[in-house]
Protein backbone atom coordinates (compact mmCIF):
# COMPACT_ATOMS: atom_id res chain seq x y z
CA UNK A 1 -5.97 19.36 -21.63
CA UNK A 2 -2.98 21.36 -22.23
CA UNK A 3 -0.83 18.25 -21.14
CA UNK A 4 -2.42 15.81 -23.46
CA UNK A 5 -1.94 18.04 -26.34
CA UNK A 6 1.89 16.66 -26.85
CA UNK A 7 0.39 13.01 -26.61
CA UNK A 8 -2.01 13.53 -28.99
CA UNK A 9 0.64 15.32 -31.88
CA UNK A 10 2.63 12.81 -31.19
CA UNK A 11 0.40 10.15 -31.71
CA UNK A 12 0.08 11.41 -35.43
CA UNK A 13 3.51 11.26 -35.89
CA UNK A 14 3.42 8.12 -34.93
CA UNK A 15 0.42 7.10 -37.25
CA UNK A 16 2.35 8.86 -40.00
CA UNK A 17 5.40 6.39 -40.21
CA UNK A 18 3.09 3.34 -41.06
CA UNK A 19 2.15 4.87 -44.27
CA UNK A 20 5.72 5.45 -45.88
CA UNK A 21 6.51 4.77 -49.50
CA UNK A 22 6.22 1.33 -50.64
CA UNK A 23 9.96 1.53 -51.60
CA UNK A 24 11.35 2.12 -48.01
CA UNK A 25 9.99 -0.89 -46.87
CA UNK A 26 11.57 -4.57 -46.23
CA UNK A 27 10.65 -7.73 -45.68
CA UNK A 28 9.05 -8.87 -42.06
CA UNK A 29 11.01 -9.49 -39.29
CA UNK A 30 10.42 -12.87 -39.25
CA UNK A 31 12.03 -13.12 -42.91
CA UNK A 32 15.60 -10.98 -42.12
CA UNK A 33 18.39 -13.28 -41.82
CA UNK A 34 21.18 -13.03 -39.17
CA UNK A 35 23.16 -10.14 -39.35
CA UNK A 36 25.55 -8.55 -36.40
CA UNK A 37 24.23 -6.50 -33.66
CA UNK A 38 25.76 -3.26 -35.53
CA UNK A 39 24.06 -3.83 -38.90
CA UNK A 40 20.66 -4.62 -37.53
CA UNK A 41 20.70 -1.76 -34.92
CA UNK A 42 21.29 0.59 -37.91
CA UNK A 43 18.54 -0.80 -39.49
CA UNK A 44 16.68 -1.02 -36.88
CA UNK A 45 17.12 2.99 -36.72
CA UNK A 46 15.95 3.72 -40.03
CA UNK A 47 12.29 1.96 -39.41
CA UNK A 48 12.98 0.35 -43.23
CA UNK A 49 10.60 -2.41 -42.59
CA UNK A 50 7.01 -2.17 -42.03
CA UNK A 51 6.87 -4.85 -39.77
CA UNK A 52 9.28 -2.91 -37.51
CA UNK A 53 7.42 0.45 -37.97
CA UNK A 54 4.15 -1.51 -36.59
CA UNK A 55 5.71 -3.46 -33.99
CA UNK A 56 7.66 0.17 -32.52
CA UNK A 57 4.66 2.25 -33.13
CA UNK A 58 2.27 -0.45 -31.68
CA UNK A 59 4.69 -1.05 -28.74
CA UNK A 60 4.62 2.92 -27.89
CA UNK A 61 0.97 3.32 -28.16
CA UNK A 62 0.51 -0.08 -26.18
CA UNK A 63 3.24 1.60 -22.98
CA UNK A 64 1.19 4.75 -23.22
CA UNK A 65 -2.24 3.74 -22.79
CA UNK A 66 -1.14 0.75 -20.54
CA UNK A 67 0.64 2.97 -18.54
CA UNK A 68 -2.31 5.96 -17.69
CA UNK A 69 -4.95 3.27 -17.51
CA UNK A 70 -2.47 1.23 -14.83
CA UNK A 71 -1.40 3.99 -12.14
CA UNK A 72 -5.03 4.26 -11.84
CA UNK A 73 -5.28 0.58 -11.08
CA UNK A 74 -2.20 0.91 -8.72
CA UNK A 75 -3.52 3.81 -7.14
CA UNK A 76 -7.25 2.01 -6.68
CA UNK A 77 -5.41 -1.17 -5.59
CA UNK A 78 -7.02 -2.93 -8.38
CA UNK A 79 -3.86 -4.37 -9.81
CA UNK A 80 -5.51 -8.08 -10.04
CA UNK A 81 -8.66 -6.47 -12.19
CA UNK A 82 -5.71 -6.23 -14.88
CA UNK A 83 -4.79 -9.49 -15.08
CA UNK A 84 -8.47 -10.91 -14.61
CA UNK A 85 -9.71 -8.58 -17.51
CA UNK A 86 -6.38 -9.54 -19.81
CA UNK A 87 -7.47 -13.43 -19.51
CA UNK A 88 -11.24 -12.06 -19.72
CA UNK A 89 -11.01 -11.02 -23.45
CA UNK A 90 -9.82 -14.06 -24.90
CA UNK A 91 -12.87 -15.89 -25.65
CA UNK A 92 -14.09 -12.57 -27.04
CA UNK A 93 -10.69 -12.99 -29.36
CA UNK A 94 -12.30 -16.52 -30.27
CA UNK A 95 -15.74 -15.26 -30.44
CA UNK A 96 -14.59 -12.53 -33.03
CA UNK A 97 -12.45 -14.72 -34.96
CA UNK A 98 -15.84 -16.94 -35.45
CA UNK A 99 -17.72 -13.77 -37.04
CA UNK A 100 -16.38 -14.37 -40.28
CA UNK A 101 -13.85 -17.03 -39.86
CA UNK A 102 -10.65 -14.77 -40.27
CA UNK A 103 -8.71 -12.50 -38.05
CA UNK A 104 -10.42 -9.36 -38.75
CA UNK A 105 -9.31 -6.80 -36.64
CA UNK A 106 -12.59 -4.65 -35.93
CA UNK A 107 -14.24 -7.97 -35.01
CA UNK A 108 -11.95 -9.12 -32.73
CA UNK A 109 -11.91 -6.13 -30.89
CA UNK A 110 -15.84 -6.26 -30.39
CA UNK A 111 -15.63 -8.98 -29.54
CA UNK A 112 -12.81 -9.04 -27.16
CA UNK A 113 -14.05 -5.95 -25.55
CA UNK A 114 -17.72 -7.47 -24.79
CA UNK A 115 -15.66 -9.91 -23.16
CA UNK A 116 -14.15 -8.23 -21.33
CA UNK A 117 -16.87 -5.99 -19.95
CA UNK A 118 -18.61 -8.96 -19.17
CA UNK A 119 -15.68 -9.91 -16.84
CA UNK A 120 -16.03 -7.20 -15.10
CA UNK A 121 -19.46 -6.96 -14.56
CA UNK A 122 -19.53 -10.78 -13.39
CA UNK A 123 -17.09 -9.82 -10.72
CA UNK A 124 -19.32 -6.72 -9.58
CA UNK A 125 -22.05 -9.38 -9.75
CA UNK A 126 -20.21 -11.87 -7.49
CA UNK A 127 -19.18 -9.11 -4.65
CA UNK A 128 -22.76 -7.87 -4.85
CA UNK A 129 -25.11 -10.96 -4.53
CA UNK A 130 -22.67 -13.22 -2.31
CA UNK A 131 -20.12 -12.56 0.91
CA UNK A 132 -17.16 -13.00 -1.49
CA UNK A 133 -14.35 -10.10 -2.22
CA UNK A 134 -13.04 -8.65 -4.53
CA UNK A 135 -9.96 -11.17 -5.22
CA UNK A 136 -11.90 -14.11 -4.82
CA UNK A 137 -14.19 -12.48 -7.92
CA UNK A 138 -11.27 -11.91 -9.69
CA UNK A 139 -10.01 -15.01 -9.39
CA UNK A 140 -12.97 -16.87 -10.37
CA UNK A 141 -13.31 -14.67 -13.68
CA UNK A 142 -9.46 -14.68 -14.92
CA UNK A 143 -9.69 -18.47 -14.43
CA UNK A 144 -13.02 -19.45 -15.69
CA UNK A 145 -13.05 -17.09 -18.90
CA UNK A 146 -9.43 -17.93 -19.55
CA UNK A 147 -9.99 -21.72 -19.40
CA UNK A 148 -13.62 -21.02 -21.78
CA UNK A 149 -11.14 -19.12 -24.17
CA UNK A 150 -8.74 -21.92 -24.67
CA UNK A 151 -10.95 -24.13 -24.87
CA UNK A 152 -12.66 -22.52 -27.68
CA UNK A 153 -9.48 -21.37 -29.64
CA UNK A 154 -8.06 -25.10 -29.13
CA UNK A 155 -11.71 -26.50 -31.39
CA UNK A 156 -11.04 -23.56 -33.88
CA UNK A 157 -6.95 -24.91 -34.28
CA UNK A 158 -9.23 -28.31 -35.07
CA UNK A 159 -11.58 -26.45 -38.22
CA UNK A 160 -9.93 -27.41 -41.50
CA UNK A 161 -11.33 -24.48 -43.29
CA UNK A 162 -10.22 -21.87 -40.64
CA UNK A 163 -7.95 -19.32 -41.95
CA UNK A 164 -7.04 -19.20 -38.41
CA UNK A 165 -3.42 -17.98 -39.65
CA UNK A 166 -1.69 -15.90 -36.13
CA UNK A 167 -4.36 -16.75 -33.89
CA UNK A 168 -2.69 -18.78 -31.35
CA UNK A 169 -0.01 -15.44 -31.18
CA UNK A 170 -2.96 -13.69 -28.56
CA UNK A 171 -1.65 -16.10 -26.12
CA UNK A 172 1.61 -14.88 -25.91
CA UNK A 173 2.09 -11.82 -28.92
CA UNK A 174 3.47 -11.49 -31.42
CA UNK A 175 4.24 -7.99 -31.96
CA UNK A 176 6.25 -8.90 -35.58
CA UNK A 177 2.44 -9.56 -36.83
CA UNK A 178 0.95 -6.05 -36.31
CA UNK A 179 -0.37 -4.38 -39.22
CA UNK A 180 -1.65 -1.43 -40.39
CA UNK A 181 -5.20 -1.98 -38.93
CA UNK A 182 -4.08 -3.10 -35.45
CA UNK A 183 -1.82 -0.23 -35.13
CA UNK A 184 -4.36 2.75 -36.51
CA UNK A 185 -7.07 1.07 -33.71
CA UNK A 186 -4.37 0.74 -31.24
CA UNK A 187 -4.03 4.87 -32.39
CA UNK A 188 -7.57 5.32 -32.07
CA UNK A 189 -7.93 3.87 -28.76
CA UNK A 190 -4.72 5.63 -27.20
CA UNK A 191 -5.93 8.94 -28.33
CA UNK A 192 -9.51 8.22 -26.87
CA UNK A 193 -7.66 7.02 -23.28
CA UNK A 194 -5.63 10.34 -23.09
CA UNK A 195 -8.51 12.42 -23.92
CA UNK A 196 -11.43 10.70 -21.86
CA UNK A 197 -8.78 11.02 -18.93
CA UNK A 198 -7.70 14.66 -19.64
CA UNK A 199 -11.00 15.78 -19.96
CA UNK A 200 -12.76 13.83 -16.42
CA UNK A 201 -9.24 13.85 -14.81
CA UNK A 202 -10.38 15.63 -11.24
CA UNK A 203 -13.32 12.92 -11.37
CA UNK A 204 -11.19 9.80 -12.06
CA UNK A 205 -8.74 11.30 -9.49
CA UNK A 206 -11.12 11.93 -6.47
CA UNK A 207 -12.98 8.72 -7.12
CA UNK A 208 -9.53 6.86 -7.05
CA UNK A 209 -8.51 8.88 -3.78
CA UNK A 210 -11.97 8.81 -1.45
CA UNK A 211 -15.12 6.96 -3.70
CA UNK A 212 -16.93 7.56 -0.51
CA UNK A 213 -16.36 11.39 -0.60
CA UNK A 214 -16.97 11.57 -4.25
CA UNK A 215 -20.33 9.98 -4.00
CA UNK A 216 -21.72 12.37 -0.73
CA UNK A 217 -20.74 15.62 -2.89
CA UNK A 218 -22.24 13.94 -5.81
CA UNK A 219 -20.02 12.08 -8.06
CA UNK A 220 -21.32 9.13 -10.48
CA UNK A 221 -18.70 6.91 -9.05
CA UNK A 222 -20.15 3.64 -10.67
CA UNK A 223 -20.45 5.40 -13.80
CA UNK A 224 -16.57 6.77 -13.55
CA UNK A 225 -15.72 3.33 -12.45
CA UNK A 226 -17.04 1.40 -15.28
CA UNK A 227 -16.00 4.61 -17.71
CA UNK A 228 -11.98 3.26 -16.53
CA UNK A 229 -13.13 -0.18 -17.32
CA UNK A 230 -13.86 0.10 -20.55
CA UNK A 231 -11.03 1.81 -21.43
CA UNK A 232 -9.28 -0.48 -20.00
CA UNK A 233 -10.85 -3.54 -21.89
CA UNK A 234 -10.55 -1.26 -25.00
CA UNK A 235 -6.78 -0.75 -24.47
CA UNK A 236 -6.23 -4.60 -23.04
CA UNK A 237 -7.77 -6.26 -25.82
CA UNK A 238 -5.62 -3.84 -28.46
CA UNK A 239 -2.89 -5.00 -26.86
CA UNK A 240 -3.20 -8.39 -27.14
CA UNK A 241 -1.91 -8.67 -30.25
CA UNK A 242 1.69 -7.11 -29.04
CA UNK A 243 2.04 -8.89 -25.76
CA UNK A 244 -0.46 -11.65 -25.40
CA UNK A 245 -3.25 -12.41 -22.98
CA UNK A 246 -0.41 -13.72 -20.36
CA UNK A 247 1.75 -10.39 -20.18
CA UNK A 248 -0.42 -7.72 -20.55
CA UNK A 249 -1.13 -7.20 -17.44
CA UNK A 250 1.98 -6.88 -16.65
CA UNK A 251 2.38 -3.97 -18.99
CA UNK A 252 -0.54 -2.42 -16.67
CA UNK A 253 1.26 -2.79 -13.92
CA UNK A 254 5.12 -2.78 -14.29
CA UNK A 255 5.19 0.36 -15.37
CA UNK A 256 3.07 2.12 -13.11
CA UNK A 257 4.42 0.40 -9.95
CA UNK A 258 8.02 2.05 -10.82
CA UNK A 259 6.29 5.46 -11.55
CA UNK A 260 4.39 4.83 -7.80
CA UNK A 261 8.01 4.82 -6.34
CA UNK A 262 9.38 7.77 -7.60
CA UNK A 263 6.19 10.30 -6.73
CA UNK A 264 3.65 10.98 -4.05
CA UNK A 265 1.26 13.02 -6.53
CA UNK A 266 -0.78 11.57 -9.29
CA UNK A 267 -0.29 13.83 -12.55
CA UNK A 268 3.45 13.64 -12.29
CA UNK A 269 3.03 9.70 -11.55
CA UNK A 270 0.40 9.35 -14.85
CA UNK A 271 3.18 11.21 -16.99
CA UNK A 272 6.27 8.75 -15.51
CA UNK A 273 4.17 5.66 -16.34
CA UNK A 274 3.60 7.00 -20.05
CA UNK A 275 6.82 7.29 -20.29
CA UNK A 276 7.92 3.90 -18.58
CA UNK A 277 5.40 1.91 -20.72
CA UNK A 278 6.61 4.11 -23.62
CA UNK A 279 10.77 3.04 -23.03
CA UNK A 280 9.34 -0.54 -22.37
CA UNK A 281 7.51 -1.20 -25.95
CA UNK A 282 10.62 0.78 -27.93
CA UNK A 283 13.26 -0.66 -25.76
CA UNK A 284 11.69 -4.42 -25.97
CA UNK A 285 11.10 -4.08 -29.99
CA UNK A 286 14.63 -2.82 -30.58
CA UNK A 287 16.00 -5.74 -28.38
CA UNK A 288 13.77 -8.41 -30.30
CA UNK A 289 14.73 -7.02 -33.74
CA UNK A 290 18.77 -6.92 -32.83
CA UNK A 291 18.18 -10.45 -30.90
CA UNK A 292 17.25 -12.11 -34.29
CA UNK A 293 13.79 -12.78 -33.79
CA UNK A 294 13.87 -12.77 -29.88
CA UNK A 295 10.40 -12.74 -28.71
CA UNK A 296 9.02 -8.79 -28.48
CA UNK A 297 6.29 -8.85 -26.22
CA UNK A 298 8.52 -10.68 -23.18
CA UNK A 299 11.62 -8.45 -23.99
CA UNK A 300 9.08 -5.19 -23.15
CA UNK A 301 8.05 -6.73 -19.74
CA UNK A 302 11.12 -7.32 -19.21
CA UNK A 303 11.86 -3.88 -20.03
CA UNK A 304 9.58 -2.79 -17.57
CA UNK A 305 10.67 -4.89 -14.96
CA UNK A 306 14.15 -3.24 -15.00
CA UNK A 307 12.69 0.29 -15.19
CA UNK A 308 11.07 -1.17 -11.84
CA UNK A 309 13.93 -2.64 -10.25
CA UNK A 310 15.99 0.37 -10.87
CA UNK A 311 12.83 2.05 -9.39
CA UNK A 312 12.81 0.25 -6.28
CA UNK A 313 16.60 0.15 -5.74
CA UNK A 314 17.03 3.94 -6.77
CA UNK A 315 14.10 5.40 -6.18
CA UNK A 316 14.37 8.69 -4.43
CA UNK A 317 12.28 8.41 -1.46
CA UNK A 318 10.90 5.13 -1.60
CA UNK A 319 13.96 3.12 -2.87
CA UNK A 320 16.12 0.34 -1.07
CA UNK A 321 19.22 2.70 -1.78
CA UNK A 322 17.77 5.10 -0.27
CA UNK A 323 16.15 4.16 2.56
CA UNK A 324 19.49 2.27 3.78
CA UNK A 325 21.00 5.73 3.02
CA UNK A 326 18.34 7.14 5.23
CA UNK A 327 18.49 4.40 7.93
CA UNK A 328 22.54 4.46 7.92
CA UNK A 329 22.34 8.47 8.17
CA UNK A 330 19.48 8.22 11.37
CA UNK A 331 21.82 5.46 12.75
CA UNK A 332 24.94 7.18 12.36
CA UNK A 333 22.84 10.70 14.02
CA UNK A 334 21.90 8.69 17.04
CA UNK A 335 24.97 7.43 17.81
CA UNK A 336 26.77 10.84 17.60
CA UNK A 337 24.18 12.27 19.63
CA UNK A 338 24.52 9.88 22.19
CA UNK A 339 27.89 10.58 22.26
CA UNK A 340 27.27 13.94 22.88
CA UNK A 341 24.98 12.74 26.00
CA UNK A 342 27.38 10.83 27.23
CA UNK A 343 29.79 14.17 27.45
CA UNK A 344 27.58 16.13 28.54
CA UNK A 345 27.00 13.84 31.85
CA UNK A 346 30.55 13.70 32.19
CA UNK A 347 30.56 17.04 32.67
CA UNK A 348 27.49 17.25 34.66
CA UNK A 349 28.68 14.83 37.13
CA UNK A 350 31.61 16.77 37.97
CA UNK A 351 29.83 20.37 38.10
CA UNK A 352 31.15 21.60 34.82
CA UNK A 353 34.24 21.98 36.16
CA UNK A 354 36.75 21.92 33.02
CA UNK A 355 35.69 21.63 29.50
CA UNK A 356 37.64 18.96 28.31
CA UNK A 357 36.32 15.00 28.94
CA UNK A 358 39.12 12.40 28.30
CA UNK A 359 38.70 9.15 26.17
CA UNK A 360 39.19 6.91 29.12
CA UNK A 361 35.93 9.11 31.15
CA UNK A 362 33.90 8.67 27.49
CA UNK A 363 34.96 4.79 27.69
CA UNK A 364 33.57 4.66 31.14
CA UNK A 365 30.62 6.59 30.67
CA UNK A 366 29.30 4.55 27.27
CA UNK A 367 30.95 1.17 28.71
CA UNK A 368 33.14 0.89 25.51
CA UNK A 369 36.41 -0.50 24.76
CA UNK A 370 38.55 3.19 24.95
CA UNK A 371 39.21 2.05 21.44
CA UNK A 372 35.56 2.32 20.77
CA UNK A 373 35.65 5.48 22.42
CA UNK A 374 38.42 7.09 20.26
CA UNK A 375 36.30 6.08 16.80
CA UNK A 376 33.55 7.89 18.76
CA UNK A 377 35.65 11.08 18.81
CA UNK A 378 36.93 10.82 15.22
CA UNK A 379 33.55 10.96 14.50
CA UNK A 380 32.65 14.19 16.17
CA UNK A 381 35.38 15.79 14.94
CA UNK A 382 34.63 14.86 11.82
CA UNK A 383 31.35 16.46 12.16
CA UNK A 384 32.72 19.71 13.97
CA UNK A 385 31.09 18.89 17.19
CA UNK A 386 33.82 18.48 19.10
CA UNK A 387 37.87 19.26 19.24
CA UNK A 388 40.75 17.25 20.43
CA UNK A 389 43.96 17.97 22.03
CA UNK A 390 47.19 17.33 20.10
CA UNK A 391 47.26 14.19 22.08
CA UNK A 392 44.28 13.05 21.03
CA UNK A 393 43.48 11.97 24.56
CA UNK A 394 40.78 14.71 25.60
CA UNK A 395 38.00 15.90 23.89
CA UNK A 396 36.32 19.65 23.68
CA UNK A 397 33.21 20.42 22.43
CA UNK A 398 32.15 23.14 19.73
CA UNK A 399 29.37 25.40 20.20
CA UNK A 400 26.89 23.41 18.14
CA UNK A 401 28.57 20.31 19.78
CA UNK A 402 27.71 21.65 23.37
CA UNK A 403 23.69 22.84 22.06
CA UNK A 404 23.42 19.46 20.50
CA UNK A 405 23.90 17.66 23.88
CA UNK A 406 22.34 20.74 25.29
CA UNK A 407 18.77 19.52 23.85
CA UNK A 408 19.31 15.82 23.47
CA UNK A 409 19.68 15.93 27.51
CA UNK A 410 16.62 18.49 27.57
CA UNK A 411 14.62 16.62 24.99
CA UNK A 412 15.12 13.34 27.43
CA UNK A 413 14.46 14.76 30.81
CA UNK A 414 11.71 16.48 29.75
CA UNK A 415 10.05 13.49 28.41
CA UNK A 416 9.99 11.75 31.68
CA UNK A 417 9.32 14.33 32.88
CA UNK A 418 6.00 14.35 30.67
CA UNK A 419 5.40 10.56 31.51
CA UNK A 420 5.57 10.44 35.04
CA UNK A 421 3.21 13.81 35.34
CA UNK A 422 0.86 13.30 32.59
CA UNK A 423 0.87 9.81 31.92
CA UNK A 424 1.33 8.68 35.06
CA UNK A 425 4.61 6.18 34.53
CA UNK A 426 6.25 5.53 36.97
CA UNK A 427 9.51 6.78 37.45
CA UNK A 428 11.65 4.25 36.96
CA UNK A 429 9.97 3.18 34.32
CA UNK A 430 10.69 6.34 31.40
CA UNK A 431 14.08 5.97 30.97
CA UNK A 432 13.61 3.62 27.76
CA UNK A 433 11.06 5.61 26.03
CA UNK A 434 12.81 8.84 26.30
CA UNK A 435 16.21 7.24 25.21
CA UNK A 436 14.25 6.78 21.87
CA UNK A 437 12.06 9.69 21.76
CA UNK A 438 15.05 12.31 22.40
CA UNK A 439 16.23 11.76 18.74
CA UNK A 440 12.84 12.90 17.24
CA UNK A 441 11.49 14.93 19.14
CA UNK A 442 11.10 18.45 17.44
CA UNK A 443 11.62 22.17 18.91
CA UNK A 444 8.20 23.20 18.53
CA UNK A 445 7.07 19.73 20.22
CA UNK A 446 9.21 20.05 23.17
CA UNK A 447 8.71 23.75 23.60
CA UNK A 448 5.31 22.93 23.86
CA UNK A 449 5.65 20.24 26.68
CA UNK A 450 7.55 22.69 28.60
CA UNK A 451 4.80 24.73 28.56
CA UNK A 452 2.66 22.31 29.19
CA UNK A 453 5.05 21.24 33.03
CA UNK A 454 4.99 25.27 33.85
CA UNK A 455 8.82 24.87 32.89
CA UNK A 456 9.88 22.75 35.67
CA UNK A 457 13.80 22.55 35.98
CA UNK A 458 14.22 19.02 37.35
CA UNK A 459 13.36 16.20 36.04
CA UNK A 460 11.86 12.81 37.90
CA UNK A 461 15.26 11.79 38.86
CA UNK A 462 16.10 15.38 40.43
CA UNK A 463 18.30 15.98 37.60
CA UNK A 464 18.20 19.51 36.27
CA UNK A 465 16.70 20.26 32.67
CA UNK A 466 19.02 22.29 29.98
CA UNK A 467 17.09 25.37 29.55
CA UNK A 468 16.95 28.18 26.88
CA UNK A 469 20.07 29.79 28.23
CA UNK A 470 22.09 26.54 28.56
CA UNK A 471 21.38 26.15 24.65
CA UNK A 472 22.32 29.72 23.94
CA UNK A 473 25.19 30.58 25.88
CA UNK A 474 28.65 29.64 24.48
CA UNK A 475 30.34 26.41 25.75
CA UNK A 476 31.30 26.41 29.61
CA UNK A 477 30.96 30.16 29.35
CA UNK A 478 30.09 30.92 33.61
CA UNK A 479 28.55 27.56 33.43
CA UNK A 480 30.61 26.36 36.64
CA UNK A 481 28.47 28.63 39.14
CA UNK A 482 25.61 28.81 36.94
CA UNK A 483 25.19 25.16 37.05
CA UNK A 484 26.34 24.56 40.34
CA UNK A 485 23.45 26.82 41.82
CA UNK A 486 20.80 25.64 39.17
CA UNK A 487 21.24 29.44 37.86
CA UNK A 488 20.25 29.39 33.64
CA UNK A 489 18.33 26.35 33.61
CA UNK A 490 15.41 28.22 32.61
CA UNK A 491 14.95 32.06 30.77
């Protein structure tokens, strides 16, 4: 609870600015006349006109709710229930506008959300009583509610006697025509979603996590399921009004898909997507009020979408940035190291006599260009593993050089040596596998396989395996009888 309590103060604040002296307020957005981008930021900063105050508050209350009620769709993989229940509600809209023939607020909603909990219940209907999933339920309800919706909006455009002023705006939004009503429901409802969730948070979490685990220890998982869908009907259909039937789901969504890229744990990822679907609604109202009438509710998904895309470029652990970061660093590792290797058998082949290996035996060894070779070496020096002459012609290696190749050659020989005994390979036929596995495999791991082969000193090939000793001793120090007796292979 202690972690709603800042939504919830905040959330009065919020309520507060929509009831400001009648002499600090303007005329509607829709009525300013062009000014430059400097003179309507500044008055876009001092929240003079009402229709800005409901349109910014609205907009905030609309990214928060959106936003907690979404990374529990993202995290349930029920992205698409979003969207269905968004086209859902607008026959309710139509339905509620009938009550009294005017856009009443309260009956809207009602009607809206009946709507919408009748989508939802159709598509547990549908997966129920027939062989049909979940998308193919989905799709059936955003399509076939949304085409009953326009259908019934399109006759009331037809009524003479309609004061169907604005209705036609739940298509699309219009977040200019939020009043004081919309906003203190859209209050309402966004103080009910943070509390509902604060106060059943470990049950909406486990339920979105493992249902089935939930339900043997005891959970009402259909009750907790259908608890989610109402507020999220409740928080759709408030919405409406702000971003229209077509792009509120993506205020569901958006926002909680870029807070899904930047965490692995779900509080921290609830609190992100507040504050995503929070920067969406103020940045996308500010941009529509300096844009002279720019259209609000597609400026805040668009918003959104460029929280995401710096999301998925930047993100991290899961971004593109960084996982070609990642990829580049693993590449650039591998190719050292098998540098390294290829030193290291240099060595080997002559009996570790001399510690220095020239370019032209690296060139030879890795069948590269001795140009090739040289970058090679730049690169290990660069990364103290190895030294060069003042030539430049002969390469040394450091200490953590010469343990490097030390257990890239053990990690390898061992592995074969693993495949042919344990999982019966033939010999001939490890090399491959270990020239991929030698990179990853960890100390613990191949400490354990050693074990595991009694320690053996040779691999398949007859080839002796680097040992504790080789790894710990300094480079070449009494390695030239040591290795040519097989002496210090093994502690």
């Amino acid at each position: 609870m202690s972690a709603a309590r800042p939504l919830l103060l905040g959330l009065l604040l919020l309520i507060g600015l929509t009831v400001l002296p009648p002499e600090a307020r303007a005329e509607r957005i829709s009525e300013i006349k062009k000014t430059t981008f400097a003179e309507s930021a500044a008055r876009f900063f001092t929240l003079r006109d009402p229709s800005l105050r409901n349109a910014l508050i609205g907009s905030v209350l609309m990214g928060i709710s959106c936003g907690l009620l979404g990374s529990f769709l993202v995290v349930r993989k029920l992205a698409l229930m979003g969207d269905a229940l968004s086209h859902a509600v607008l026959p309710g809209v139509a339905f509620g506008f009938l009550w009294n023939m005017s856009k009443d607020p309260i009956a809207i909603f009602v009607g809206a959300t009946v709507a919408g909990l009748l989508g939802a219940g159709t598509v547990h209907l549908i997966r129920s009583t027939t062989k049909h999933k979940e998308d193919a339920a989905l799709g059936f309800v955003l399509a076939s509610f949304f085409a009953l919706g326009v259908c019934v909006i399109t006759m009331l455009n037809n009524l003479p006697n309609a004061q169907k002023s604005g209705l036609d705006k739940f298509m699309f939004g219009q977040a200019a025509a939020l009043g004081d009503q919309d906003v203190v429901l859209m209050a309402v409802v966004t103080a009910l979603v943070i509390s509902v969730l604060a106060i059943g948070f470990k049950a909406f979490a486990l339920t979105s996590f493992d249902a089935g685990f939930a339900s043997a220890i005891g959970f009402p998982t259909q009750l907790i399921h259908y608890t989610l869908m109402l507020l999220l009907a409740f928080s759709i259909v408030v919405s409406l009004q702000a971003v229209g039937v077509v792009l509120v789901s993506a205020m569901l969504i958006t926002p909680a898909a870029a807070a899904f890229l930047l965490t692995d744990r779900l509080k921290p990822m609830l609190a992100l997507s507040a504050l995503f679907g929070m920067a969406a609604g103020a940045i996308g109202s500010f941009l529509s009020f300096v844009g002279n009438d720019m259209p609000t509710g597609p400026l805040m998904v668009l918003a959104g979408s460029a929280v995401f895309a710096v999301a998925l470029l930047f993100g991290p652990r899961h971004g593109i940035v960084a996982r070609w970061l990642r990829q580049r660093s693993r590449s650039g590792r591998t190719r050292r190291e098998n540098t390294l290797k290829a030193l290291y058998h240099v060595l080997e082949r002559r009996e570790f006599k001399g510690d220095d290996v020239s370019i032209r035996e690296l060139a030879e060894q890795r069948r590269e260009t001795e140009v090739e070779a040289k970058q090679l070496a730049r690169e290990l020096v660069r990364h103290r593993l190895a030294t060069t002459n003042d030539s430049g012609e002969a390469l040394y290696l450091t200490p953590a050089g010469w343990q490097r190749a030390c257990e890239i050659v053990r990690n390898h020989r061992v592995w074969e040596l693993y495949l042919t005994n344990d999982a019966q390979y033939a010999a001939d036929h490890v090399h491959d596998d270990a020239e991929k596995v030698e990179h990853i495999l960890g100390e613990e791991t191949v400490r354990e396989i050693e074990k595991r082969l009694n320690y053996a000193t040779h691999d398949p090939h007859g080839k002796l395996i680097p040992g504790l000793a080789d790894l710990n001793a300094a480079p070449f120090s009494g390695r030239r009888g040591a290795r040519a007796t097989g002496y210090g292979a093994h502690s």
